[in-house]
C-alpha atoms as a PDB file:
ATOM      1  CA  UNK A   1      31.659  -9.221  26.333  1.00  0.00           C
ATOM      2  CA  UNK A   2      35.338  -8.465  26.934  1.00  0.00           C
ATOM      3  CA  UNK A   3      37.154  -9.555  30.030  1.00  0.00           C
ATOM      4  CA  UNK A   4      37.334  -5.939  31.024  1.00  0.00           C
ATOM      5  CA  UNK A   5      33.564  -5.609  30.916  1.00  0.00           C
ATOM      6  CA  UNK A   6      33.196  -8.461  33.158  1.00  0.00           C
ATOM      7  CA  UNK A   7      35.726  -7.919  35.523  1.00  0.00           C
ATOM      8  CA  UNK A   8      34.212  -3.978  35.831  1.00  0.00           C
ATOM      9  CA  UNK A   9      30.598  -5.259  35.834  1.00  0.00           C
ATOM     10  CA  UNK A  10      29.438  -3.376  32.484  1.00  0.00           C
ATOM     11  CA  UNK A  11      27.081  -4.746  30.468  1.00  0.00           C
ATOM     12  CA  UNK A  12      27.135  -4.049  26.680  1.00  0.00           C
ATOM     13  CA  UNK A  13      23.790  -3.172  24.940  1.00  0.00           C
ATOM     14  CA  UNK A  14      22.894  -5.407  22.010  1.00  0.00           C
ATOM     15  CA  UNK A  15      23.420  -3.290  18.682  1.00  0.00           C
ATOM     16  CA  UNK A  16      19.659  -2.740  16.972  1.00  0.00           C
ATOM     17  CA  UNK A  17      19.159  -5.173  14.317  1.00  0.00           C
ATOM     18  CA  UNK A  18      17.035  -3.399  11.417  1.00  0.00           C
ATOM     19  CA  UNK A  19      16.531  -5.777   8.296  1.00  0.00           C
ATOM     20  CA  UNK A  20      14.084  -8.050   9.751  1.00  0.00           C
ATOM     21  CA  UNK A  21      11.721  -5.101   9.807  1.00  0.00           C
ATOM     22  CA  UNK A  22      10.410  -5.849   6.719  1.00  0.00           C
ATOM     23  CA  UNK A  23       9.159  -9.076   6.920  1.00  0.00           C
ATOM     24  CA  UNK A  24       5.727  -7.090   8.293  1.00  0.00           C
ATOM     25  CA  UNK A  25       4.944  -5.733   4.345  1.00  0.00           C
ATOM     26  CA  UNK A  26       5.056  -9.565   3.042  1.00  0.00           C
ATOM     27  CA  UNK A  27       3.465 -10.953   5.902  1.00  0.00           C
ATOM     28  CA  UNK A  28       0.310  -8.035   5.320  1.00  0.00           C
ATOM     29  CA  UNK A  29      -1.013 -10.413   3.065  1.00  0.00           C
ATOM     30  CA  UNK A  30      -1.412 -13.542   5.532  1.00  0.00           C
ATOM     31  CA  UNK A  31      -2.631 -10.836   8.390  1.00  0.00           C
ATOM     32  CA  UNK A  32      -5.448  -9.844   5.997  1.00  0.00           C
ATOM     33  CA  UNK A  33      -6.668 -13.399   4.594  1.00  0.00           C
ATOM     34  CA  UNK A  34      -6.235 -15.336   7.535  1.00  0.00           C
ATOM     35  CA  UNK A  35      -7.347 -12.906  10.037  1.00  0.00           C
ATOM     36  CA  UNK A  36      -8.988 -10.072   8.388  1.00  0.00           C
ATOM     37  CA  UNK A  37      -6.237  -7.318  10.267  1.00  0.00           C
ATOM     38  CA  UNK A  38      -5.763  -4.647   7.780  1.00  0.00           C
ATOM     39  CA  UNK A  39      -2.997  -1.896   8.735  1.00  0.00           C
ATOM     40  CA  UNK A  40      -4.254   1.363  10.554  1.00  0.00           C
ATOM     41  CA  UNK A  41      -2.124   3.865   8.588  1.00  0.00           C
ATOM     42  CA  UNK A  42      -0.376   4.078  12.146  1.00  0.00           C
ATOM     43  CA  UNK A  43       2.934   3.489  13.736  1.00  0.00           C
ATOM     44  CA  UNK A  44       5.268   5.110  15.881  1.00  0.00           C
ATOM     45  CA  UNK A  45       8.945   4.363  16.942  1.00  0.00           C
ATOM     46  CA  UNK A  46       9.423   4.458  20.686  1.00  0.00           C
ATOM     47  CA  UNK A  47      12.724   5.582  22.219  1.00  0.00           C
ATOM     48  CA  UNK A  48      15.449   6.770  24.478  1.00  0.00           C
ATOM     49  CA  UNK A  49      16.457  10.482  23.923  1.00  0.00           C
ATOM     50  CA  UNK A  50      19.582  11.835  25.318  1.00  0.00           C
ATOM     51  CA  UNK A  51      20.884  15.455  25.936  1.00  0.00           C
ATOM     52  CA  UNK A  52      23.713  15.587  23.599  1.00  0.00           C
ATOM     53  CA  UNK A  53      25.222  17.524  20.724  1.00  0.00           C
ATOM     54  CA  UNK A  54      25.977  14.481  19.057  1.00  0.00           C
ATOM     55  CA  UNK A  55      21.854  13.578  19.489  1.00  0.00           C
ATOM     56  CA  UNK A  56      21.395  17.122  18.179  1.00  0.00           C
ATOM     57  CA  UNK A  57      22.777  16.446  14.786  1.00  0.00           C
ATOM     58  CA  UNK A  58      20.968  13.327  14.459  1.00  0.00           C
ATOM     59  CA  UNK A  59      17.834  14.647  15.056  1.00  0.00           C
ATOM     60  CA  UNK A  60      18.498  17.386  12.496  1.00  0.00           C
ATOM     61  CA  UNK A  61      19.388  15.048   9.898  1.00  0.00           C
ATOM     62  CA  UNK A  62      16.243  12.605  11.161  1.00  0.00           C
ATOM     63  CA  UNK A  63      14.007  15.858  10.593  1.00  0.00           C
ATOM     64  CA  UNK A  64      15.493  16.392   6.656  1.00  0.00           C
ATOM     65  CA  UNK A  65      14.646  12.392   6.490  1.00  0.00           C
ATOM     66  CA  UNK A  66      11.355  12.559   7.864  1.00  0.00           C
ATOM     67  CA  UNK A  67      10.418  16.160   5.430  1.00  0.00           C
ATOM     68  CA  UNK A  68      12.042  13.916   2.345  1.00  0.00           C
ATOM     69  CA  UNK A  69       9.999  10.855   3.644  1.00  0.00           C
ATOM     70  CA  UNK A  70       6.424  13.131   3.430  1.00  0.00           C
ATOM     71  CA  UNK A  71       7.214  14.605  -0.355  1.00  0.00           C
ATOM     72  CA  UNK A  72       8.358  11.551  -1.567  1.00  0.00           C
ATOM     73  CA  UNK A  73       5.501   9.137   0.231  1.00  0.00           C
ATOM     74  CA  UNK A  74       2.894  11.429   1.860  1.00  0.00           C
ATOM     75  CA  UNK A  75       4.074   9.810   5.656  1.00  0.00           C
ATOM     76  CA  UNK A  76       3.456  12.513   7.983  1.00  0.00           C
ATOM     77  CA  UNK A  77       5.237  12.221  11.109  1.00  0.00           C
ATOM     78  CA  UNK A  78       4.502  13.669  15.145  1.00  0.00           C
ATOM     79  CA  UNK A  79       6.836  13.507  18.190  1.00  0.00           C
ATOM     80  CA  UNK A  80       5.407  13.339  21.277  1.00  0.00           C
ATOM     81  CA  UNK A  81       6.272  12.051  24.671  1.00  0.00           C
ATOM     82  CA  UNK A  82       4.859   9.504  26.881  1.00  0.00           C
ATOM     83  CA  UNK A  83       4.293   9.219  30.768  1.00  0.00           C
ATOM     84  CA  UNK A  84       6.957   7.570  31.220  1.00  0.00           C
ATOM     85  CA  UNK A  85       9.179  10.603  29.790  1.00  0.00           C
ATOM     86  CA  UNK A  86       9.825   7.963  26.203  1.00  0.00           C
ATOM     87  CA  UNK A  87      10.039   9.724  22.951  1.00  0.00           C
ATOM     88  CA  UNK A  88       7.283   8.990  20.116  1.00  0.00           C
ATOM     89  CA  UNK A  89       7.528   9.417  16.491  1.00  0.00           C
ATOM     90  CA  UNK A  90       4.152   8.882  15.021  1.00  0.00           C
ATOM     91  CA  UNK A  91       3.497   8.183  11.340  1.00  0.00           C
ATOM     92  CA  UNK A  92       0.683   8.330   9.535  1.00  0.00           C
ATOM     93  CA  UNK A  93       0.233   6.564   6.091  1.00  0.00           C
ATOM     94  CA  UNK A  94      -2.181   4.571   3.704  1.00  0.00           C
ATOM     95  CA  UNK A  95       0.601   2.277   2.907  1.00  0.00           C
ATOM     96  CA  UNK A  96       2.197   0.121   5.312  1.00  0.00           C
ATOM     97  CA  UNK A  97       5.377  -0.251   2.682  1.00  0.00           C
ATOM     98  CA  UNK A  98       5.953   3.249   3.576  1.00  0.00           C
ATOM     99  CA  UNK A  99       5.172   3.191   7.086  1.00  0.00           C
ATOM    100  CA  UNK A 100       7.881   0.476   7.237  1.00  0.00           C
ATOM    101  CA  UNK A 101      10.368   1.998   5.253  1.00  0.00           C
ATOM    102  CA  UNK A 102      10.117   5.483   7.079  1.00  0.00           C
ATOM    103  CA  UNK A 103      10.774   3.358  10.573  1.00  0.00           C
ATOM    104  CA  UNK A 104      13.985   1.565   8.807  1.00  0.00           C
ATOM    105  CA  UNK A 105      15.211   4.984   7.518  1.00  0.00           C
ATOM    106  CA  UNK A 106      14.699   6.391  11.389  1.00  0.00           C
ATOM    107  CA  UNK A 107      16.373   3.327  12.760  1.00  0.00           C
ATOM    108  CA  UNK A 108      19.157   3.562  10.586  1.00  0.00           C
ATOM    109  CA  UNK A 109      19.808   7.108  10.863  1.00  0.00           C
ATOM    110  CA  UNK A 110      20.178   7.093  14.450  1.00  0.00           C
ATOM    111  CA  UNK A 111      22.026   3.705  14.468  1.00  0.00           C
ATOM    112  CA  UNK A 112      24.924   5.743  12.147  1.00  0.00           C
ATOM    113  CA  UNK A 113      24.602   8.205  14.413  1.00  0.00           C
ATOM    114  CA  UNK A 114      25.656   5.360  17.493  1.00  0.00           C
ATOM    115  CA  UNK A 115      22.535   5.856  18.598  1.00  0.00           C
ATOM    116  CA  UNK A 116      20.788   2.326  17.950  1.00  0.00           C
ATOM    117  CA  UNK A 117      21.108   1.388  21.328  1.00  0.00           C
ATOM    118  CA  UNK A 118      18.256   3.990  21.976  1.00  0.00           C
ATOM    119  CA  UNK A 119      15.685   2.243  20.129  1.00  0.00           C
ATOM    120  CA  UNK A 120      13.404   0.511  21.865  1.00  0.00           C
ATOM    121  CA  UNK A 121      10.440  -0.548  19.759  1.00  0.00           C
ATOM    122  CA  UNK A 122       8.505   0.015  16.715  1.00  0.00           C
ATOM    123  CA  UNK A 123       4.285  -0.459  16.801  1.00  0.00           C
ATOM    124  CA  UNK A 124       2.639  -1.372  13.617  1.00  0.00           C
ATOM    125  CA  UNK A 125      -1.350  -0.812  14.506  1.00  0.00           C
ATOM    126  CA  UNK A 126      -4.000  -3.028  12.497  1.00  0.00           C
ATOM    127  CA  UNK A 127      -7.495  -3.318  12.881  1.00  0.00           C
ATOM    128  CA  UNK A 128     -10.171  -5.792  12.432  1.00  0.00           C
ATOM    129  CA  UNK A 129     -13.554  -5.598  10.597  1.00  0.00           C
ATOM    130  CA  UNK A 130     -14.875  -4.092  13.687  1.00  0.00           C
ATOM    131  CA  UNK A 131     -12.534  -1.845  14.110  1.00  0.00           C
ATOM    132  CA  UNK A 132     -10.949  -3.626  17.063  1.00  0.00           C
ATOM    133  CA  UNK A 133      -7.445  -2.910  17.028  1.00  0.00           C
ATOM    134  CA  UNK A 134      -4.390  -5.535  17.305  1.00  0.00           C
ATOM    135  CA  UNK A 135      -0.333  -4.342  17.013  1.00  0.00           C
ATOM    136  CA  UNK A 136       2.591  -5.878  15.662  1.00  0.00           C
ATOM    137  CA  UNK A 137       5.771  -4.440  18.161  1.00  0.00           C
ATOM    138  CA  UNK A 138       9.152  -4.784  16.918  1.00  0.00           C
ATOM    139  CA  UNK A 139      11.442  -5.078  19.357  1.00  0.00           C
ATOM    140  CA  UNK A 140      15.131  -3.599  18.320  1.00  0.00           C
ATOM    141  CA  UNK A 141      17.370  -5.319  20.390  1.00  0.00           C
ATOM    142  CA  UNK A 142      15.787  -9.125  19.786  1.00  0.00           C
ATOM    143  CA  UNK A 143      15.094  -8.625  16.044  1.00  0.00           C
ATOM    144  CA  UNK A 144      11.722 -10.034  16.744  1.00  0.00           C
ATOM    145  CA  UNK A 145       7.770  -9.371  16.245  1.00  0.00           C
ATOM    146  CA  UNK A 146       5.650 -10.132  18.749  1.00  0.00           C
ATOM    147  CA  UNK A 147       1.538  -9.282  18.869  1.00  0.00           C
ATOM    148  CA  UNK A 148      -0.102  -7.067  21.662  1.00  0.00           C
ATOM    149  CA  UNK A 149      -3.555  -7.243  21.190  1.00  0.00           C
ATOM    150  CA  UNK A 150      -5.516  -5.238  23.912  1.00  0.00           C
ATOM    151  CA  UNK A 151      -9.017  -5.562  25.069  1.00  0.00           C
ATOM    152  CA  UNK A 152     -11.244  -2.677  25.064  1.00  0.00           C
ATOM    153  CA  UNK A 153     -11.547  -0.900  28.200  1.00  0.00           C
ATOM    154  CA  UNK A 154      -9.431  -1.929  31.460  1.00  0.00           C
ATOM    155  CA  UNK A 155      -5.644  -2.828  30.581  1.00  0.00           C
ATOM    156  CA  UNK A 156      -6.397  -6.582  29.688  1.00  0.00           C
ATOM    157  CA  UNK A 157      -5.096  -8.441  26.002  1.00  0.00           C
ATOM    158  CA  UNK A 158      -6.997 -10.891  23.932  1.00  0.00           C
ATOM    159  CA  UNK A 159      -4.156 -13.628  24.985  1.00  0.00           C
ATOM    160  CA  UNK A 160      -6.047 -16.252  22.610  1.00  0.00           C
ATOM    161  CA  UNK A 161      -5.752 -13.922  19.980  1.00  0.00           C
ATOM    162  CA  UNK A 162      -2.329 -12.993  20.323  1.00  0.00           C
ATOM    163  CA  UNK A 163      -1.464 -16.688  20.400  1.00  0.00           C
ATOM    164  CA  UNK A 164      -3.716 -17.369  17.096  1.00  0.00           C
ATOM    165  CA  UNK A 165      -1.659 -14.791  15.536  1.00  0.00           C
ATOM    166  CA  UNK A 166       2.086 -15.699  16.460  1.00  0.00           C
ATOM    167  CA  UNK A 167       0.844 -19.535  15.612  1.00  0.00           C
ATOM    168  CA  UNK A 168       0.008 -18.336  12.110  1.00  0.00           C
ATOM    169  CA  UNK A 169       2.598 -15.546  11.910  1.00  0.00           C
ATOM    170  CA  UNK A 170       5.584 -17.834  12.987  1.00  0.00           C
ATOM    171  CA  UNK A 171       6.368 -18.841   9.098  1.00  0.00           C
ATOM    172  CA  UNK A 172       6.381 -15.628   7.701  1.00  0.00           C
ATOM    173  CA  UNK A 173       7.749 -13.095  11.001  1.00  0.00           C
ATOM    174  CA  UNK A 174      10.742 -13.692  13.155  1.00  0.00           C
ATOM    175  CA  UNK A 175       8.467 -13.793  16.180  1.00  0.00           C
ATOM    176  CA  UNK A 176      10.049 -13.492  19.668  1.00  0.00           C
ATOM    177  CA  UNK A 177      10.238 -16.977  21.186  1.00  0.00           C
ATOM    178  CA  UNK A 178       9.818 -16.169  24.658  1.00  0.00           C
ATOM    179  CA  UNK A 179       6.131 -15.003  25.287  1.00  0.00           C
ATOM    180  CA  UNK A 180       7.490 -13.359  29.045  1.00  0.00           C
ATOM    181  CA  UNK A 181       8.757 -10.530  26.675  1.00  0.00           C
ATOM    182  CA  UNK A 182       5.682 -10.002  24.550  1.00  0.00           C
ATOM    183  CA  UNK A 183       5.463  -6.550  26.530  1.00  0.00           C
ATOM    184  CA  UNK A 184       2.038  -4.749  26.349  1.00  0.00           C
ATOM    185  CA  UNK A 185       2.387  -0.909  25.094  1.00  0.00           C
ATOM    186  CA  UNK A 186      -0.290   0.449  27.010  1.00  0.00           C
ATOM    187  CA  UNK A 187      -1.147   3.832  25.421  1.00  0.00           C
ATOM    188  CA  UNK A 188       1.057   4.081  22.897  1.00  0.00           C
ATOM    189  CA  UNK A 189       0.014   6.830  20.542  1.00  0.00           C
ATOM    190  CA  UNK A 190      -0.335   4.747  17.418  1.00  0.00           C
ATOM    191  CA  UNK A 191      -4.411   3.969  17.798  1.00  0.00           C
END
């Protein structure tokens, strides 16, 4: 922060850090042995829109990405928007390499755009043998995973779970230190 900033009061947004993102497609391998969590073929990328011109042209060029990233890989991607007025792109695919690697591609695209500071998050959904699900949320700003792993029914997580996993997952993720920002996504369109 510059003297300016502080002496006006702004606060500068932390740029979105990308790279660690795919730590997830090594880590797979740990999430399915140790706790039996195989991907969903789901994630989605949660964030910020803006009216702009400047937004314009990086959605158009996120579009050609997104067409490129279904010939080349089969990802299919959906926008939608949540309750809370947050933009959603869903993808769908077999392969969480690809999954992951679409997400980068989005995040870097609108980071060249100077839009990183409108990412927010990126869900990875897994599910058990049971088909109970558990998420890995990537959280742009921190460069760090942390698990959300909701109960069915009323809004409540599996906290002993979620601990389980970030014990395990702490070797192979950069995991977000400070559980008060382990955030739940309620309802995020990725189940």
């Amino acid at each position: 922060m510059s003297w300016l900033d502080a002496l006006f009061g702004r606060a500068r947004v932390p740029k979105s850090r990308l790279e660690q993102l795919f730590a997830l497609t090594t880590a797979q391998v740990t999430l399915e042995t140790s706790f039996g969590l195989r991907p969903s073929g789901r994630a989605g990328l949660v964030f910020r829109a803006v009216e702009s011109s400047f937004f314009e042209t990086a959605e158009q060029e996120l579009a050609e990405l997104l067409q490129l990233a279904r010939q080349e890989t089969g990802t299919t991607v959906s926008r939608q928007r949540d309750r809370y007025g947050y933009e959603w792109l869903v993808l769908e695919d077999e392969q969480l390499e690809d999954l992951v690697a679409t997400a980068h591609q989005v995040g870097q695209t609108l980071q060249d755009h100077g839009f990183g500071d409108r990412l927010l998050a990126a869900v990875f959904g897994f599910k058990d043998a049971d088909g109970l699900p558990a998420y890995w949320i990537y959280n742009y700003k921190r460069a760090s995973f942390y698990p959300f792993a909701p109960l069915a029914g009323e809004q409540r997580r599996n906290n002993p779970l979620e601990l389980r996993l970030a014990a395990v997952m702490r070797r192979e993720l950069p995991l977000e230190p400070d559980q008060a920002r382990w955030y739940p996504l309620w309802g995020a369109p990725v189940e």
